[in-house]
PDB file of N, CA and C in Angstrom:
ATOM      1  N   UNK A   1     114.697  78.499  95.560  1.00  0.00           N
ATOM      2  CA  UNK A   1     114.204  77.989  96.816  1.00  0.00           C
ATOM      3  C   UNK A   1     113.291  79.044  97.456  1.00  0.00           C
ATOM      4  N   UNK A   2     112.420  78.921  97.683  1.00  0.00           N
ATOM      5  CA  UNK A   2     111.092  79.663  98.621  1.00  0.00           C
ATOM      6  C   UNK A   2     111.594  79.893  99.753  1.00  0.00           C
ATOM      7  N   UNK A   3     111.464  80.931 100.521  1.00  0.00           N
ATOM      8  CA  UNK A   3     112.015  81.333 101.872  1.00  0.00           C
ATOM      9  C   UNK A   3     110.934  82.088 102.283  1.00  0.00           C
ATOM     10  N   UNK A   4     110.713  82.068 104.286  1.00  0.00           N
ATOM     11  CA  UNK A   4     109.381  82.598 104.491  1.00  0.00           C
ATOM     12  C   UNK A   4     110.657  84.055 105.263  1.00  0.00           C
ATOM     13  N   UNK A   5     109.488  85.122 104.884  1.00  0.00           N
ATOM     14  CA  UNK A   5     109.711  86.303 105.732  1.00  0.00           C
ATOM     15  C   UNK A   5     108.862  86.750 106.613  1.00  0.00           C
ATOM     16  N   UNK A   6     109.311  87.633 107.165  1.00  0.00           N
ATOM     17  CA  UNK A   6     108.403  88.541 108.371  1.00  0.00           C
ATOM     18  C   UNK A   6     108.429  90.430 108.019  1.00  0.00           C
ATOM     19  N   UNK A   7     107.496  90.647 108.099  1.00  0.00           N
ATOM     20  CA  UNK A   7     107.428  91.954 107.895  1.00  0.00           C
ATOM     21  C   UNK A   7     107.638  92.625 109.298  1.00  0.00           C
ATOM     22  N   UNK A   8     108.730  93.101 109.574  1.00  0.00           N
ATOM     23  CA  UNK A   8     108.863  94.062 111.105  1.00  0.00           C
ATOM     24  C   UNK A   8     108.800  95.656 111.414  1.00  0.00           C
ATOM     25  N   UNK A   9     108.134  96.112 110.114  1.00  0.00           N
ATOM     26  CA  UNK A   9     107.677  97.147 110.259  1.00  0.00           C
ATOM     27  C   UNK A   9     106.354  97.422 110.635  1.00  0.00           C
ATOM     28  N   UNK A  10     106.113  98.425 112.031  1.00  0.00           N
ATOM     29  CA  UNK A  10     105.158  98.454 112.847  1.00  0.00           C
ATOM     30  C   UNK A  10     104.283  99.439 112.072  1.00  0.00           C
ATOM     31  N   UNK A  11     102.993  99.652 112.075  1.00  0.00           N
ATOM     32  CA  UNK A  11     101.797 100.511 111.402  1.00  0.00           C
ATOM     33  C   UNK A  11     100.756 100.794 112.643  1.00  0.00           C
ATOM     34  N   UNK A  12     100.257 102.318 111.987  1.00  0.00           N
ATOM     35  CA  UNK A  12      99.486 102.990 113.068  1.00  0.00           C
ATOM     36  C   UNK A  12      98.075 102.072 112.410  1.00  0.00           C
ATOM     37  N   UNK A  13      97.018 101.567 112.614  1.00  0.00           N
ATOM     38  CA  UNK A  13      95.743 101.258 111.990  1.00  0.00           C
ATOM     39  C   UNK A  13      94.298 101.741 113.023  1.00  0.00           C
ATOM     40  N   UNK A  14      93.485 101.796 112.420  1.00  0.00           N
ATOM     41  CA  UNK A  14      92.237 101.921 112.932  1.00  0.00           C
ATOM     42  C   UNK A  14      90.948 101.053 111.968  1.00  0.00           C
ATOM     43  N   UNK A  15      90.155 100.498 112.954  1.00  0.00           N
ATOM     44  CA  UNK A  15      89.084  99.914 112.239  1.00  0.00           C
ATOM     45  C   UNK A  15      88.071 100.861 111.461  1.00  0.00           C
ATOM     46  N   UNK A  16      87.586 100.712 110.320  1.00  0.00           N
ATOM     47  CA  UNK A  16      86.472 101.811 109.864  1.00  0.00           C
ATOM     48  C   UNK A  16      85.102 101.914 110.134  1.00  0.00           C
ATOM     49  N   UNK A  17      84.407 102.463 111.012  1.00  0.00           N
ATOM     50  CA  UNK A  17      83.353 102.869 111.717  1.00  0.00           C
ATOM     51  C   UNK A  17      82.277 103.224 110.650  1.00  0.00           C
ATOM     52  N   UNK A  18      82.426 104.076 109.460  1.00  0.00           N
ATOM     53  CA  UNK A  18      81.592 105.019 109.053  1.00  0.00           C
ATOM     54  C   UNK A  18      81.441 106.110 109.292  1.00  0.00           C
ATOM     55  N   UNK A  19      81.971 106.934 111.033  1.00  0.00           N
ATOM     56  CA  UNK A  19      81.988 107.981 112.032  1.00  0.00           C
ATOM     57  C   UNK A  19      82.010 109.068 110.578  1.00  0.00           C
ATOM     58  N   UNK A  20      81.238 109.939 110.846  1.00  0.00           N
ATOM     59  CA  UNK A  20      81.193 111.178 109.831  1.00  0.00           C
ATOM     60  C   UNK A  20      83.017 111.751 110.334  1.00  0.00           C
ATOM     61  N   UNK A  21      83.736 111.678 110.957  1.00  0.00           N
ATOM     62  CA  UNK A  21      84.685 112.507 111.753  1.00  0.00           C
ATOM     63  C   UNK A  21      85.816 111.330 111.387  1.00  0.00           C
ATOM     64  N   UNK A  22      85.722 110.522 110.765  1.00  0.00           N
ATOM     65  CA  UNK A  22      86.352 109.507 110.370  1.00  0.00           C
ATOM     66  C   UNK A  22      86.429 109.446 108.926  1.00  0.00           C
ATOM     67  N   UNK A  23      85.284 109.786 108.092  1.00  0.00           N
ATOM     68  CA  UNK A  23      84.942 109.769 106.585  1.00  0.00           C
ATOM     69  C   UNK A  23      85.796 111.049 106.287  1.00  0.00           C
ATOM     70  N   UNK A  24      85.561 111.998 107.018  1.00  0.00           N
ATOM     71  CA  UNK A  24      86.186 113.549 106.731  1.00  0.00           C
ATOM     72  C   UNK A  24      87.412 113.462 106.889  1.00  0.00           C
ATOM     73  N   UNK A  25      88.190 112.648 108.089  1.00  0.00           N
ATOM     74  CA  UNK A  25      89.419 112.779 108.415  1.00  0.00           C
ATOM     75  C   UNK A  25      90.272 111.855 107.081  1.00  0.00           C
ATOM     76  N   UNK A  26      89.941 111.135 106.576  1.00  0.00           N
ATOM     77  CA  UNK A  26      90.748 110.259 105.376  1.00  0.00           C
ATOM     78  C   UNK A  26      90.041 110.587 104.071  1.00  0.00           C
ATOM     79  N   UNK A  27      89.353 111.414 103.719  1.00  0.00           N
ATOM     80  CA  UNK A  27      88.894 111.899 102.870  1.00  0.00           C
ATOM     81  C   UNK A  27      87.671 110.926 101.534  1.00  0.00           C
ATOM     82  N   UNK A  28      87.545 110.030 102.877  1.00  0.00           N
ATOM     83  CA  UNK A  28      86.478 109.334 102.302  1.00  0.00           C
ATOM     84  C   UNK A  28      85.245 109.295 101.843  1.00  0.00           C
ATOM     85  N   UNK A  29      84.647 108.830 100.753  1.00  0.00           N
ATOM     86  CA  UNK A  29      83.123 109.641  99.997  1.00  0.00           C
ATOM     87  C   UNK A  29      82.477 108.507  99.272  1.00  0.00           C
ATOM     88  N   UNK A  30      81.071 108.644  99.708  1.00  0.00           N
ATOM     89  CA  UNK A  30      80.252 107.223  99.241  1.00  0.00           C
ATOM     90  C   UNK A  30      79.736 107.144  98.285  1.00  0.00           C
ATOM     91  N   UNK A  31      79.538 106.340  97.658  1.00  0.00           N
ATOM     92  CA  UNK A  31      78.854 106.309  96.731  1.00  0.00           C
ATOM     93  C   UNK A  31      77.599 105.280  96.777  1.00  0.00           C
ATOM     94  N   UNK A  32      76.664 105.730  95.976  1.00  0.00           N
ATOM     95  CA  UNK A  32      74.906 105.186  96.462  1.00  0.00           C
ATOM     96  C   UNK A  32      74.792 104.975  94.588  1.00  0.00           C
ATOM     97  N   UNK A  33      74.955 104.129  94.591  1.00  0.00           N
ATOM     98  CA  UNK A  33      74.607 103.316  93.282  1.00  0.00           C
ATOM     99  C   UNK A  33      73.442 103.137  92.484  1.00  0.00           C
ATOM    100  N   UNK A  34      72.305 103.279  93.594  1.00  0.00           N
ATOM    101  CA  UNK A  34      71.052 102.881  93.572  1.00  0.00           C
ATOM    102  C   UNK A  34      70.548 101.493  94.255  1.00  0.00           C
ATOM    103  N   UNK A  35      71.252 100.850  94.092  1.00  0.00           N
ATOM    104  CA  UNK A  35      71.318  99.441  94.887  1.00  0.00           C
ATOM    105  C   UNK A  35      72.168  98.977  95.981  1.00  0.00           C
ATOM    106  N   UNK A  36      73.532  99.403  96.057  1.00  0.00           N
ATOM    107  CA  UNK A  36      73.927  99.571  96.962  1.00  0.00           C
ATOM    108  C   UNK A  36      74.659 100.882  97.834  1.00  0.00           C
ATOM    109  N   UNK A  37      75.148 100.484  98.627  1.00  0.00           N
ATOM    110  CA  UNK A  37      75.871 102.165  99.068  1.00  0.00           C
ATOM    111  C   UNK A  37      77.293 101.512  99.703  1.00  0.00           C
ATOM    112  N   UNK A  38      77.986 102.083  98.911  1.00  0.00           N
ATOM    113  CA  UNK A  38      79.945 101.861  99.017  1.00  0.00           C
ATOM    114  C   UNK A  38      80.473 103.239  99.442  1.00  0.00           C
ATOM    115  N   UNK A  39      81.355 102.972 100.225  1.00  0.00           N
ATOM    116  CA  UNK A  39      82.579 103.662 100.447  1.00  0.00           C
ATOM    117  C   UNK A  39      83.833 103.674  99.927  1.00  0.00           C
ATOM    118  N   UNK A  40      84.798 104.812  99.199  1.00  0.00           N
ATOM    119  CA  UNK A  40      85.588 104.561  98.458  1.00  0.00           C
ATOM    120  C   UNK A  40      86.959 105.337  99.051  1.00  0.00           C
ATOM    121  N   UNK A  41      87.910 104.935  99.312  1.00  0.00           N
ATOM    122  CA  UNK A  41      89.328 105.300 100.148  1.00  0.00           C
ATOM    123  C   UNK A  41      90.141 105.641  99.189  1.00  0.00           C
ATOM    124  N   UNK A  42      90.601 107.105  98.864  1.00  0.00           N
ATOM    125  CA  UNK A  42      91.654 107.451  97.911  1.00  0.00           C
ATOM    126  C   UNK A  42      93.138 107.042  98.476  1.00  0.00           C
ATOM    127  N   UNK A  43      94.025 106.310  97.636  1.00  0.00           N
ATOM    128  CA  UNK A  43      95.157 105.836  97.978  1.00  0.00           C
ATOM    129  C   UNK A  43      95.955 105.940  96.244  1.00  0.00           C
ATOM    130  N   UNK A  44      97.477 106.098  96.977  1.00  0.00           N
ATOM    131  CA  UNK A  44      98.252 106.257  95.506  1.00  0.00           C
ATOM    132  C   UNK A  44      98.025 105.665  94.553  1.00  0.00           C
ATOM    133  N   UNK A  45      97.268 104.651  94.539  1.00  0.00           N
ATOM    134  CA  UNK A  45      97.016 103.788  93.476  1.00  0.00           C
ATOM    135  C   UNK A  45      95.752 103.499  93.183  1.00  0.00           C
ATOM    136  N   UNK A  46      95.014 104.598  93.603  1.00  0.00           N
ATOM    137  CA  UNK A  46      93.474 105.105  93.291  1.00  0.00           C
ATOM    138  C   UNK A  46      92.875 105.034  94.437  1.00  0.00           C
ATOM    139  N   UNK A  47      91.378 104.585  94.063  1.00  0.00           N
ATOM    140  CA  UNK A  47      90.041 104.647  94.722  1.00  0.00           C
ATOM    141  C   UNK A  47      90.040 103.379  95.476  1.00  0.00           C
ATOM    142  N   UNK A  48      89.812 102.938  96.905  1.00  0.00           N
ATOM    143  CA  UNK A  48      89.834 101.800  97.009  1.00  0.00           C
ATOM    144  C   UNK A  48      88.574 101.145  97.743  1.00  0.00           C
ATOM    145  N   UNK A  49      88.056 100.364  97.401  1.00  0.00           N
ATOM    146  CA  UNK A  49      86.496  99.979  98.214  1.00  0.00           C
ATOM    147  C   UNK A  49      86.851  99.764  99.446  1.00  0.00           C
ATOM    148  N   UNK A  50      85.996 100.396 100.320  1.00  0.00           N
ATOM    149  CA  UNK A  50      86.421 100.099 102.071  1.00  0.00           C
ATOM    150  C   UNK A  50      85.133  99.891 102.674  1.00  0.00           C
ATOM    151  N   UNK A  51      84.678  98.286 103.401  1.00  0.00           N
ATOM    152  CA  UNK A  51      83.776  98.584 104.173  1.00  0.00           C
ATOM    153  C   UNK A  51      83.747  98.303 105.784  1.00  0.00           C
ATOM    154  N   UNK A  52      82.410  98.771 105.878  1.00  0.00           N
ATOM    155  CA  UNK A  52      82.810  99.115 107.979  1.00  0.00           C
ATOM    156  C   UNK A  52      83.602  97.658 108.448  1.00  0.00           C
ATOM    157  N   UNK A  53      84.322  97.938 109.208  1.00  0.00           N
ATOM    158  CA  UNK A  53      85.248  96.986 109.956  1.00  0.00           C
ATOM    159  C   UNK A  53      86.374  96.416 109.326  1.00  0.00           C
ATOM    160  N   UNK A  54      86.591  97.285 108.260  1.00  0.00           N
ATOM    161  CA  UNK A  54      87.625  97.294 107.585  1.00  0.00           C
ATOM    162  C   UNK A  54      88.990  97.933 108.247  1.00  0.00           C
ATOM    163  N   UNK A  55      90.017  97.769 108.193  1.00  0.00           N
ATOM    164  CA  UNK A  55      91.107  98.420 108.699  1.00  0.00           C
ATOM    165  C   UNK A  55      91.596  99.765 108.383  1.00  0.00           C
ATOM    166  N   UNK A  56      91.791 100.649 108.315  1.00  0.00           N
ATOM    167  CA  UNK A  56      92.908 102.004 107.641  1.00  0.00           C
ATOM    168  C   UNK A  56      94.180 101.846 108.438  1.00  0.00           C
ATOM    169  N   UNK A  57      95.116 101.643 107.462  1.00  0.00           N
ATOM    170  CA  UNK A  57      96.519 101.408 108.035  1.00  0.00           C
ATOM    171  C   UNK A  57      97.187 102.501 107.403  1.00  0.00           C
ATOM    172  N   UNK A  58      98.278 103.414 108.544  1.00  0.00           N
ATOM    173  CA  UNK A  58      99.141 103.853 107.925  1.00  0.00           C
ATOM    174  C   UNK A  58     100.645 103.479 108.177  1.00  0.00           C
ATOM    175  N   UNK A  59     101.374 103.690 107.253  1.00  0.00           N
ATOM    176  CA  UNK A  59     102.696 103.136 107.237  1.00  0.00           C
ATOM    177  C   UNK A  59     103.812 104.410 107.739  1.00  0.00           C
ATOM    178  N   UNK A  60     104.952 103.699 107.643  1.00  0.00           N
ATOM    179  CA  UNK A  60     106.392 104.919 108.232  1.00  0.00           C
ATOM    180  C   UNK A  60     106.383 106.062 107.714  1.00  0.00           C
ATOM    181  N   UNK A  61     105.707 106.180 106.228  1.00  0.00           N
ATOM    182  CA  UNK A  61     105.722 107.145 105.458  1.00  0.00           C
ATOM    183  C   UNK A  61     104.724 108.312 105.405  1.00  0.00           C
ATOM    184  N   UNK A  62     103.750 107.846 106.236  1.00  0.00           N
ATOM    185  CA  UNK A  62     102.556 108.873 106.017  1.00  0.00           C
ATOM    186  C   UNK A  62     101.683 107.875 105.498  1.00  0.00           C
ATOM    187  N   UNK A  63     101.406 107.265 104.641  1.00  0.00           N
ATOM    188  CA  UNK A  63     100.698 106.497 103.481  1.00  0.00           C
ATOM    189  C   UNK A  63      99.885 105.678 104.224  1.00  0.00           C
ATOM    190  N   UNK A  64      98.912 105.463 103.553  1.00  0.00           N
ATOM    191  CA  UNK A  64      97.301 104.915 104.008  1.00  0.00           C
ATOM    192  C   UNK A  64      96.872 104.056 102.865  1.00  0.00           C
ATOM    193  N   UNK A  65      96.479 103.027 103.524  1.00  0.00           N
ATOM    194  CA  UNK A  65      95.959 101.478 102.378  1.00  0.00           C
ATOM    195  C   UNK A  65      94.725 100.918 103.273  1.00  0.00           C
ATOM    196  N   UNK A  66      93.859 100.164 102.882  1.00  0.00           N
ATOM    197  CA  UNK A  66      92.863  99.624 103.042  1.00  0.00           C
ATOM    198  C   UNK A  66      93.551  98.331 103.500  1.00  0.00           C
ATOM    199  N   UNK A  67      92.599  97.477 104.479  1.00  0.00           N
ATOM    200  CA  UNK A  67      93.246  95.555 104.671  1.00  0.00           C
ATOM    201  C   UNK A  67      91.698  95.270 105.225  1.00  0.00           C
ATOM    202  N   UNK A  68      91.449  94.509 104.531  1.00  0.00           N
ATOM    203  CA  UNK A  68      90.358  93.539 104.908  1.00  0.00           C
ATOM    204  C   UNK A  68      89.902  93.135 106.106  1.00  0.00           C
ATOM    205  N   UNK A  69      88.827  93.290 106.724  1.00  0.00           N
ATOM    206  CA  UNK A  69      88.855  92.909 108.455  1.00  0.00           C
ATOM    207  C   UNK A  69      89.774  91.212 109.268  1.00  0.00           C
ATOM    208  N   UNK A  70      89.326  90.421 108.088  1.00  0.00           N
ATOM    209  CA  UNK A  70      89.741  89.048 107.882  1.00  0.00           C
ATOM    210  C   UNK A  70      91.602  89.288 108.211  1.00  0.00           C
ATOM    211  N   UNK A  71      91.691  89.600 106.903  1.00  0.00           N
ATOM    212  CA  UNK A  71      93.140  89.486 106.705  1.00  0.00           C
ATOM    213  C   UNK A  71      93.970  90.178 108.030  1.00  0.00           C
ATOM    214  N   UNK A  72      93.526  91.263 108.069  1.00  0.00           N
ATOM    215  CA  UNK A  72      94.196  92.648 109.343  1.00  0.00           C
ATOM    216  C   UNK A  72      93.782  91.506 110.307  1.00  0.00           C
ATOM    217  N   UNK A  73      93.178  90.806 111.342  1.00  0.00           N
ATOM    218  CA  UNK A  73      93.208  89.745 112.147  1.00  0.00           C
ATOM    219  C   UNK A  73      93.659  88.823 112.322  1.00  0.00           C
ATOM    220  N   UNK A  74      94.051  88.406 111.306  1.00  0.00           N
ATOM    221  CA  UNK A  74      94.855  86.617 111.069  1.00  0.00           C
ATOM    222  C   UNK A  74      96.343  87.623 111.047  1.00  0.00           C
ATOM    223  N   UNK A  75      96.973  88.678 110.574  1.00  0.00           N
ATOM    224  CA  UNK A  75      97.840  89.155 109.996  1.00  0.00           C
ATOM    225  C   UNK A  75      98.642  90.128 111.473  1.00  0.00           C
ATOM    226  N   UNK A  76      97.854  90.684 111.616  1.00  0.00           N
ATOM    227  CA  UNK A  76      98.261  91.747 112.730  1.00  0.00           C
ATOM    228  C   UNK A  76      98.299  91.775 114.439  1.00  0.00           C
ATOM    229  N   UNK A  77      98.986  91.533 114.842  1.00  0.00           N
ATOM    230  CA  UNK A  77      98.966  91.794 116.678  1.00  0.00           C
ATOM    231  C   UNK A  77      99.195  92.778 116.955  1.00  0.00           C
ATOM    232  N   UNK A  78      97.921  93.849 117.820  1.00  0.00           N
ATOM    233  CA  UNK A  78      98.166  94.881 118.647  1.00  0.00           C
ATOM    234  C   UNK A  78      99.254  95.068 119.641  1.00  0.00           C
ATOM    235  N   UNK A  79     100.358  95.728 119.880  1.00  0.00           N
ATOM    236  CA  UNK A  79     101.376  95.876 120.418  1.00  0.00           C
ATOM    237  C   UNK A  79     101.552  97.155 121.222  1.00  0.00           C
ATOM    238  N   UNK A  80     100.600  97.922 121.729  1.00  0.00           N
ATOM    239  CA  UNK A  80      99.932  98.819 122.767  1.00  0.00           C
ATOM    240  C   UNK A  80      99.450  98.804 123.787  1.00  0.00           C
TER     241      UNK A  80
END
């Protein structure tokens, strides 16, 4: 039987700007392809594509993941 849950663990997040003071602080580094220009977010489970207005979430643990601007909106209520 399928059962719905709720996740009630609260996360610090910030939207991603590009801010040079923002790229430095999460150790983020672009890459210029030739055609396009990406940003790439190191997380335990590698490299992760991040673009502006994207979320940086961190969790209870310290730990930092990427969420989609979309998703982090439909998904998340500010509680501050």
């Amino acid at each position: 039987m399928i059962h719905k849950y709720r996740n009630t663990a609260l996360i610090k997040a910030e939207q991603f700007t590009a801010d040079p003071k923002q790229v430095f602080k999460y150790n983020i580094f672009p890459d210029d392809n030739g055609t396009d220009f990406d940003y790439f977010f190191p997380t335990k489970e590698g490299n992760m594509k991040i673009d502006e207005g994207d979320y940086i979430a961190t969790g209870v643990d310290g730990e930092h993941w990427v969420i989609d601007q979309d998703i982090f909106e439909r998904t998340y209520e500010r509680c501050d």
